[in-house]
Protein backbone atom coordinates (compact mmCIF):
# COMPACT_ATOMS: atom_id res chain seq x y z
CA UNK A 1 -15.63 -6.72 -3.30
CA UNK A 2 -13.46 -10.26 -3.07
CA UNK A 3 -10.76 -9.98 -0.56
CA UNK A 4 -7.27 -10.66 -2.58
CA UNK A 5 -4.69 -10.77 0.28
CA UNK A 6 -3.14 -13.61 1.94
CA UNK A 7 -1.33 -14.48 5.03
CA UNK A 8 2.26 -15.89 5.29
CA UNK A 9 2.79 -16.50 8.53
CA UNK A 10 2.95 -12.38 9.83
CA UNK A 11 2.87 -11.28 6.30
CA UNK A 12 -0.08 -9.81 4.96
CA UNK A 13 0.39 -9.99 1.13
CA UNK A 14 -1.61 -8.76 -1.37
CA UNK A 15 -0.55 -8.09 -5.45
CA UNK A 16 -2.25 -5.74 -7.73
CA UNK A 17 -0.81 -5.71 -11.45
CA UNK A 18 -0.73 -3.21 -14.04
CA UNK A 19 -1.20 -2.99 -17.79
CA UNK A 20 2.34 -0.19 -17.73
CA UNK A 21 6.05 -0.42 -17.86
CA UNK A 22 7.40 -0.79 -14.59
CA UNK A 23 8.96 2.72 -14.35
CA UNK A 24 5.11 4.65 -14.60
CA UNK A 25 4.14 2.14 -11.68
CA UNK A 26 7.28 2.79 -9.82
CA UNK A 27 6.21 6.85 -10.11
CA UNK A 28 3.12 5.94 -8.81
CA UNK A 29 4.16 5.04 -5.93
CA UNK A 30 6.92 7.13 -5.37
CA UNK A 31 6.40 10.70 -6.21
CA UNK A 32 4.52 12.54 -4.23
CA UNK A 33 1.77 14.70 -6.78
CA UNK A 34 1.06 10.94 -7.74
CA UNK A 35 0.25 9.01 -4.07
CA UNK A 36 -1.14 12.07 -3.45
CA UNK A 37 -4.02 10.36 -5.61
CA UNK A 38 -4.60 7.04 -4.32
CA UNK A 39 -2.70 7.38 -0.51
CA UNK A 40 -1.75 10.97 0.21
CA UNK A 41 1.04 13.68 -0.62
CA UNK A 42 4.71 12.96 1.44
CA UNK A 43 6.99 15.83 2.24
CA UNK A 44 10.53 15.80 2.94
CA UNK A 45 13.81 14.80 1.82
CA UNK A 46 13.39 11.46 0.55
CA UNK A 47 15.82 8.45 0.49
CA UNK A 48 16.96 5.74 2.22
CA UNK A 49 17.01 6.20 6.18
CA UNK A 50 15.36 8.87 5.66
CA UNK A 51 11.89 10.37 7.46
CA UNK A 52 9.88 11.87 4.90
CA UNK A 53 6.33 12.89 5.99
CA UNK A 54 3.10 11.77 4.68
CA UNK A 55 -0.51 12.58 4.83
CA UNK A 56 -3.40 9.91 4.71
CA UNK A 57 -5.93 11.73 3.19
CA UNK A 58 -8.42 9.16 3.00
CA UNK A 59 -8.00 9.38 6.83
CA UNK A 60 -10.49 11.13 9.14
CA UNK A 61 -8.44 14.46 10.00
CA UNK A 62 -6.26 13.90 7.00
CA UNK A 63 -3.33 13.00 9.37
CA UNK A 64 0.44 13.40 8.75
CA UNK A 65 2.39 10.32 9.94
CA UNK A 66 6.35 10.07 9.67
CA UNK A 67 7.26 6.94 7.38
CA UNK A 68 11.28 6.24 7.38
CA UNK A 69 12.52 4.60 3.84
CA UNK A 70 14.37 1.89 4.86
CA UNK A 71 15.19 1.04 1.32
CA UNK A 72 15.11 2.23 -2.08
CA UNK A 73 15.50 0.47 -5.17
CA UNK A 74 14.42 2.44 -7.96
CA UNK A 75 12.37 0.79 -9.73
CA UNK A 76 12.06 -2.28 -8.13
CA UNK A 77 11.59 -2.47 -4.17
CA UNK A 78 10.45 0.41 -2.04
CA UNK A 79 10.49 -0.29 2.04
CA UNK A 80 9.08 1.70 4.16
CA UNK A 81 8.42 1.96 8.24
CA UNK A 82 6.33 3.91 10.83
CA UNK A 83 7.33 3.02 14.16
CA UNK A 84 7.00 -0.98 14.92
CA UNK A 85 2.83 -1.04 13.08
CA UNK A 86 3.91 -0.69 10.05
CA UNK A 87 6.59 -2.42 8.38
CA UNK A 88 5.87 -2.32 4.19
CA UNK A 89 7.58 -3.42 1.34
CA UNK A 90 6.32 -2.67 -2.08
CA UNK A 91 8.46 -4.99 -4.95
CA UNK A 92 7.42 -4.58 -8.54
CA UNK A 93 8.47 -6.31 -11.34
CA UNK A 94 7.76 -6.37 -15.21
CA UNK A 95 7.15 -8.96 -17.79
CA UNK A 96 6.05 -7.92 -21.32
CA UNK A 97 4.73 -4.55 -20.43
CA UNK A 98 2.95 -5.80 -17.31
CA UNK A 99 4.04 -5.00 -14.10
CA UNK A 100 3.18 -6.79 -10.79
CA UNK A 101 3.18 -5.05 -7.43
CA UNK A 102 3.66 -7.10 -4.55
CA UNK A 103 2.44 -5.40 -1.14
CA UNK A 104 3.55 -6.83 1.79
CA UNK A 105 2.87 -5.48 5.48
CA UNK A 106 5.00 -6.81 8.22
CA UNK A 107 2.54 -7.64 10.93
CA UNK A 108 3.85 -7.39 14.65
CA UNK A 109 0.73 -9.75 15.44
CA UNK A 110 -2.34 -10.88 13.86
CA UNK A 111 -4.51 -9.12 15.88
CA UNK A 112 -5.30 -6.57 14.03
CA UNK A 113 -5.49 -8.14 10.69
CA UNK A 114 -9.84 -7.99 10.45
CA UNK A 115 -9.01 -3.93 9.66
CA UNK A 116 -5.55 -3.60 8.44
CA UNK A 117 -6.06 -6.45 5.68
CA UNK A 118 -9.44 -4.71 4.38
CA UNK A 119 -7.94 -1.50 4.64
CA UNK A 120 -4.58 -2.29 2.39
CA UNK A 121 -7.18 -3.97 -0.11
CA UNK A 122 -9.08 -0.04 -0.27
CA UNK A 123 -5.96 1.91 -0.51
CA UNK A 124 -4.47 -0.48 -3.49
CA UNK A 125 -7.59 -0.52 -5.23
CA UNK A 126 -6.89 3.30 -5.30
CA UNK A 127 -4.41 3.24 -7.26
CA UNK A 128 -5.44 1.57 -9.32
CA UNK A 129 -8.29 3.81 -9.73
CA UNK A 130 -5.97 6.28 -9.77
CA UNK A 131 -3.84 5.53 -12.66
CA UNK A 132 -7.18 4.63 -14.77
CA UNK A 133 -8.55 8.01 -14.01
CA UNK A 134 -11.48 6.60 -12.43
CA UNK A 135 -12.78 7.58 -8.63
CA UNK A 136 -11.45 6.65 -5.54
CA UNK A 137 -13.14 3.57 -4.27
CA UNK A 138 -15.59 4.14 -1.22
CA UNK A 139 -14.38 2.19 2.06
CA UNK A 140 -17.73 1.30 3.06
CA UNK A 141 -17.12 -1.73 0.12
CA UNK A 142 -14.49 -3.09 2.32
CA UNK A 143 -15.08 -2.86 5.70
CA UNK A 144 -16.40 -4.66 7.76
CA UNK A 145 -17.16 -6.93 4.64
CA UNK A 146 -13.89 -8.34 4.66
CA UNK A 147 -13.12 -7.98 8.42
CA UNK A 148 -14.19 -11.86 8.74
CA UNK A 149 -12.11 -13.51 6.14
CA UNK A 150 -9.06 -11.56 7.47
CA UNK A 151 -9.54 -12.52 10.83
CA UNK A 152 -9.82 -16.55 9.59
CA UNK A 153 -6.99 -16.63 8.20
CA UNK A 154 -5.45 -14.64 10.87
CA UNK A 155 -6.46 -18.11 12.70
């Protein structure tokens, strides 16, 4: 695997796009039966300012973390937070029946970015395994093969 993310100063960007109109991606991300497939299930009354629940079930333990949607702009941006770690923002956007999503995590510090940055990669790259019916990509291709060029351009 080729590491795709990038560093803007704190922000840890990476894109994935899509061969789908912008509303199927937005449900992919979104509804819960669907990140159930590449992320985990969420539970709760969603919206923003809101603390929904969701489970990482790619996780050892399969934990349940509470994520609060800062924003929601159906079917554009999606911004989420758990605690002061993880600060996301998902925008997608469509051109000619392809749609882009940019991923961006808010990093506190840069630290951490040797096993966050590999592990955003493995989680994006299962959805899109997800929405091509395919299987869920095995983490063992990620880490710790892309722990180094994280933590260089962490530098």
């Amino acid at each position: 695997m080729i590491p795709t993310g990038r560093l803007f100063g704190n922000d840890l960007v990476l894109t994935r796009t899509f061969r789908a109109p912008i509303d199927d991606v937005w449900a992919s991300i979104t509804e819960s039966e669907r990140t159930a497939r590449w992320f985990g299930p969420w539970e709760g009354d969603a919206g923003p300012g809101k603390t929904i629940k969701v489970q990482m079930v790619h996780e050892e333990g399969k934990p349940w973390m509470d994520m609060t949607i800062d924003a929601c702009e159906p079917p554009r941006r999606l911004s989420m937070s758990a605690g002061q770690e993880w600060r996301l923002d998902m925008v997608l956007s469509e051109t000619a029946g392809v749609t882009e999503l940019r991923f961006t995590h808010h990093l506190t510090a840069k630290d951490n970015v040797g096993e966050v940055g590999p592990g955003w990669e493995y989680y994006l790259d299962g959805l899109v395994a997800a929405r091509d019916d395919q299987p869920h990509p095995s983490f063992d291709d990620y880490y710790p093969s892309m722990k180094e060029y994280y933590e260089a351009s962490g530098r």
